[in-house]
Protein backbone atom coordinates (compact mmCIF):
# COMPACT_ATOMS: atom_id res chain seq x y z
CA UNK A 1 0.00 0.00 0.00
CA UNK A 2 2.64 2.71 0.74
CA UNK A 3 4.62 2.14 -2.40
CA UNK A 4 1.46 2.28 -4.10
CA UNK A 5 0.90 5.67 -2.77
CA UNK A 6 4.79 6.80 -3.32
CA UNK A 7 3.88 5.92 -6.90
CA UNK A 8 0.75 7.59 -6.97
CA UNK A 9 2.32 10.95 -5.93
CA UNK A 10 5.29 10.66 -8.02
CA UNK A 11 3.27 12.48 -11.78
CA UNK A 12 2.19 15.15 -9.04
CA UNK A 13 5.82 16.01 -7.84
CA UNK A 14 6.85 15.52 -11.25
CA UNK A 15 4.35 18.16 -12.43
CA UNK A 16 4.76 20.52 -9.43
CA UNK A 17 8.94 20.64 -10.57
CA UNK A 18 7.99 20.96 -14.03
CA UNK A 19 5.34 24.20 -13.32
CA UNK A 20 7.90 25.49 -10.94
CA UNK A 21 11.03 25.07 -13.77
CA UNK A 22 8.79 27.33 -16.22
CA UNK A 23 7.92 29.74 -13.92
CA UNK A 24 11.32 30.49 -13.26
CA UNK A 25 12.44 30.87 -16.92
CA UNK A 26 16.02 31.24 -17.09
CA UNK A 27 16.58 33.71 -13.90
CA UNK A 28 19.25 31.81 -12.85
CA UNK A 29 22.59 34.39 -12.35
CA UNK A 30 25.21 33.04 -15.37
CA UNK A 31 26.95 32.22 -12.60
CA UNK A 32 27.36 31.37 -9.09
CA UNK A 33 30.41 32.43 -6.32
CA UNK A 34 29.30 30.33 -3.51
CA UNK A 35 26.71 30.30 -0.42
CA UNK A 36 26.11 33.82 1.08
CA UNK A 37 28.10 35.99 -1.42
CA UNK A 38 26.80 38.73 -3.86
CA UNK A 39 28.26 39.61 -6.96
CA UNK A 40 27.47 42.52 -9.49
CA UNK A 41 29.08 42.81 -12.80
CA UNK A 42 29.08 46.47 -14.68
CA UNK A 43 29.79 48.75 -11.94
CA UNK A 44 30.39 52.14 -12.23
CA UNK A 45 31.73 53.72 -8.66
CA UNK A 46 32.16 57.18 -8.10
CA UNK A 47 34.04 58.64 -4.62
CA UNK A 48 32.73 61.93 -3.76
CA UNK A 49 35.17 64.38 -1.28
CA UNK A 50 33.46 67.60 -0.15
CA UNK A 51 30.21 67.09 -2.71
CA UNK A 52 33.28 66.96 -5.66
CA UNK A 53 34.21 63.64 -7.69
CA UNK A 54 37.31 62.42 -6.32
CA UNK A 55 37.84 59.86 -8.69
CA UNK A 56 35.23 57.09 -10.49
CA UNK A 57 36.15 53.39 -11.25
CA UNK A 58 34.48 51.25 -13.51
CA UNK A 59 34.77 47.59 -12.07
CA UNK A 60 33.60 44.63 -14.70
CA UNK A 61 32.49 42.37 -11.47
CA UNK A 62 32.71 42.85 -7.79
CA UNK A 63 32.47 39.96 -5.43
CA UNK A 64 30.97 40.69 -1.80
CA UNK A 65 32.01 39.35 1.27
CA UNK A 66 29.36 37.72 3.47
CA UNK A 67 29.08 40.55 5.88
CA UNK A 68 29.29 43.32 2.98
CA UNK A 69 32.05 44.92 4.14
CA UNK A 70 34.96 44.25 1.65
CA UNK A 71 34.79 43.63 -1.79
CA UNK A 72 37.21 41.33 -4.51
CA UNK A 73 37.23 43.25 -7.79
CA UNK A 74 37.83 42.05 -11.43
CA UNK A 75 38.87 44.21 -14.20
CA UNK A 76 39.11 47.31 -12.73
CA UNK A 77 39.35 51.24 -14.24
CA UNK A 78 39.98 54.25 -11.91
CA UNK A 79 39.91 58.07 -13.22
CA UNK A 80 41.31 60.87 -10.74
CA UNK A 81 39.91 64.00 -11.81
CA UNK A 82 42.25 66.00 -9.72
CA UNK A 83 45.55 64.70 -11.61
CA UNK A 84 43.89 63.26 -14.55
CA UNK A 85 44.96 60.02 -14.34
CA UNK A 86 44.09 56.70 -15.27
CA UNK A 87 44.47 53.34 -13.57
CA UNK A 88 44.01 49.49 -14.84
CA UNK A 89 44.32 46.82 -13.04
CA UNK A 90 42.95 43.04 -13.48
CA UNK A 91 42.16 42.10 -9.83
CA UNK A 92 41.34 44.78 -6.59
CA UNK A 93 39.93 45.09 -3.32
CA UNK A 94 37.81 47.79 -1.84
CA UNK A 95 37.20 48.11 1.81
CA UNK A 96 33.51 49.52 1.80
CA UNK A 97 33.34 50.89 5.52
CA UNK A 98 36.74 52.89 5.25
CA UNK A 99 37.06 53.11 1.29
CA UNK A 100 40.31 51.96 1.18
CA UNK A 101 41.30 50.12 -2.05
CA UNK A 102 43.85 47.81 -2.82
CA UNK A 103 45.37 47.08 -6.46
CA UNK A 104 46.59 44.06 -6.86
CA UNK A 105 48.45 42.50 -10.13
CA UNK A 106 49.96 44.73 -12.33
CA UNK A 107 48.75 48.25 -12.04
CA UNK A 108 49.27 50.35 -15.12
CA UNK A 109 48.95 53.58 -15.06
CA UNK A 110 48.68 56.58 -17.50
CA UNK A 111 48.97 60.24 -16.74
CA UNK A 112 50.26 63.90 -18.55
CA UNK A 113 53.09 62.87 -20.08
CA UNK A 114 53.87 59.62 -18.28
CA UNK A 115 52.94 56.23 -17.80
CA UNK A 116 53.41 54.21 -14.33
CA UNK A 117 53.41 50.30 -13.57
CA UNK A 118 53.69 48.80 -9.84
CA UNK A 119 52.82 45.32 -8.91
CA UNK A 120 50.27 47.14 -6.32
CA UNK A 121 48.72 50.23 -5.35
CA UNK A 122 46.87 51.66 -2.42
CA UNK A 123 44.32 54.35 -2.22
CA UNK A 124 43.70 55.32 1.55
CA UNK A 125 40.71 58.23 0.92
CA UNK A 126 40.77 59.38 4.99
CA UNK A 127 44.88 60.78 4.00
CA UNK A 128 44.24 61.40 0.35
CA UNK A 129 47.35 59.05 0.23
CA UNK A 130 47.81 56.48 -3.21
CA UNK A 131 50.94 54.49 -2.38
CA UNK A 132 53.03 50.98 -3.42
CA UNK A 133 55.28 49.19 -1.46
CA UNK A 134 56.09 46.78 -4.41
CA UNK A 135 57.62 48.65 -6.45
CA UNK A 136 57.08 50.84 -9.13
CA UNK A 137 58.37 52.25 -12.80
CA UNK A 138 57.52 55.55 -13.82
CA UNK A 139 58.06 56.71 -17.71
CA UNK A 140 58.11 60.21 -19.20
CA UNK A 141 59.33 61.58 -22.75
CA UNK A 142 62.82 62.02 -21.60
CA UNK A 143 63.27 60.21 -18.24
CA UNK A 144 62.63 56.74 -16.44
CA UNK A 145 62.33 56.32 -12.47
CA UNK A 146 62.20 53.21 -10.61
CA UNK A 147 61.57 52.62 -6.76
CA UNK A 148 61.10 49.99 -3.70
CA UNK A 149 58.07 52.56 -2.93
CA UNK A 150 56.29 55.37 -3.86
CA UNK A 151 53.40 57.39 -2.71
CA UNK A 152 51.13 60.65 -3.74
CA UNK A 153 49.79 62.60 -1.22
CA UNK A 154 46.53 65.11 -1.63
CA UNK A 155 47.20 64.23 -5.77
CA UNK A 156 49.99 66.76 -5.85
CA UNK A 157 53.97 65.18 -5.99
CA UNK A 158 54.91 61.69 -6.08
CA UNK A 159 57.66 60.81 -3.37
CA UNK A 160 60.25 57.66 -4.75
CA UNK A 161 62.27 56.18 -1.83
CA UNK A 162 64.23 52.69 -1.68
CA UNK A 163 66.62 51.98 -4.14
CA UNK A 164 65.43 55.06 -6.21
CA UNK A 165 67.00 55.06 -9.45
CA UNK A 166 66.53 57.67 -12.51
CA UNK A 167 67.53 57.80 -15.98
CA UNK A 168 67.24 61.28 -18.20
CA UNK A 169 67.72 61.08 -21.89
């Protein structure tokens, strides 16, 4: 009697998936990052300091932490308006309570008349301080400088320290 009625319910669970299955169309995410994690792709950030754009990033995906607090980001592309320059860099981090972001991989950089490349980069927003303790390679029209470290503070001059070497040509 009870696998008769196992068997009897079986077309009405099958039915129930099926109605279920095509009520949900294809809303499934294109992909998933685990239990308890959000992801976005497309975003478009923009840091605002005194009501002014500080400087906008445009992040292809951005994988949350559980809590929401920290961020893992792919692809990413930061603009300072201040100095005008430009940022790439494949993987990132952004600490969402403090702001703080992280560059990891190779950052390249572009600005006025140079270009930059550091293995990582640091943006600290509460000092207005973007640094690397990596290293770093800076390139102009008529000079190359090379550092253990480097770090711009309130987007004005870029300090070089450790190991500092400079070529003019």
């Amino acid at each position: 009697m009870k696998k008769y009625r196992a068997i009897s319910l079986l077309p009405a669970i099958i039915t129930l998936i099926i109605l279920v299955w095509l009520a949900m169309g294809d809303k499934r995410p294109s992909y998933t990052r685990g239990p308890g994690k959000s992801v976005m792709k497309g975003v478009e950030v923009v840091y605002y300091k005194k009501e002014k754009p500080d400087w906008r990033a445009e992040i292809k995906e951005a994988l949350f932490s559980r809590d929401e607090t920290e961020s893992e980001l792919k692809d990413v592309n930061i603009f300072y308006f201040k100095g005008d320059v430009r940022l790439h860099s494949k993987q990132g981090f952004y600490d969402i309570a403090n702001g703080r972001l992280r560059l990891a991989g190779m950052v390249n950089g572009k600005g006025k008349g140079f270009t930059f490349k550091s293995p990582e980069l640091l943006y600290l927003p509460s000092e207005d301080i973007l640094a690397t303790s990596k290293g770093l390679v800076i390139k102009g029209k008529k000079y190359m400088l090379s550092g253990r470290s480097g770090r711009i503070k309130d987007s004005q001059v870029m300090e070089v320290t450790g190991d500092v070497r400079a070529v003019f040509y």
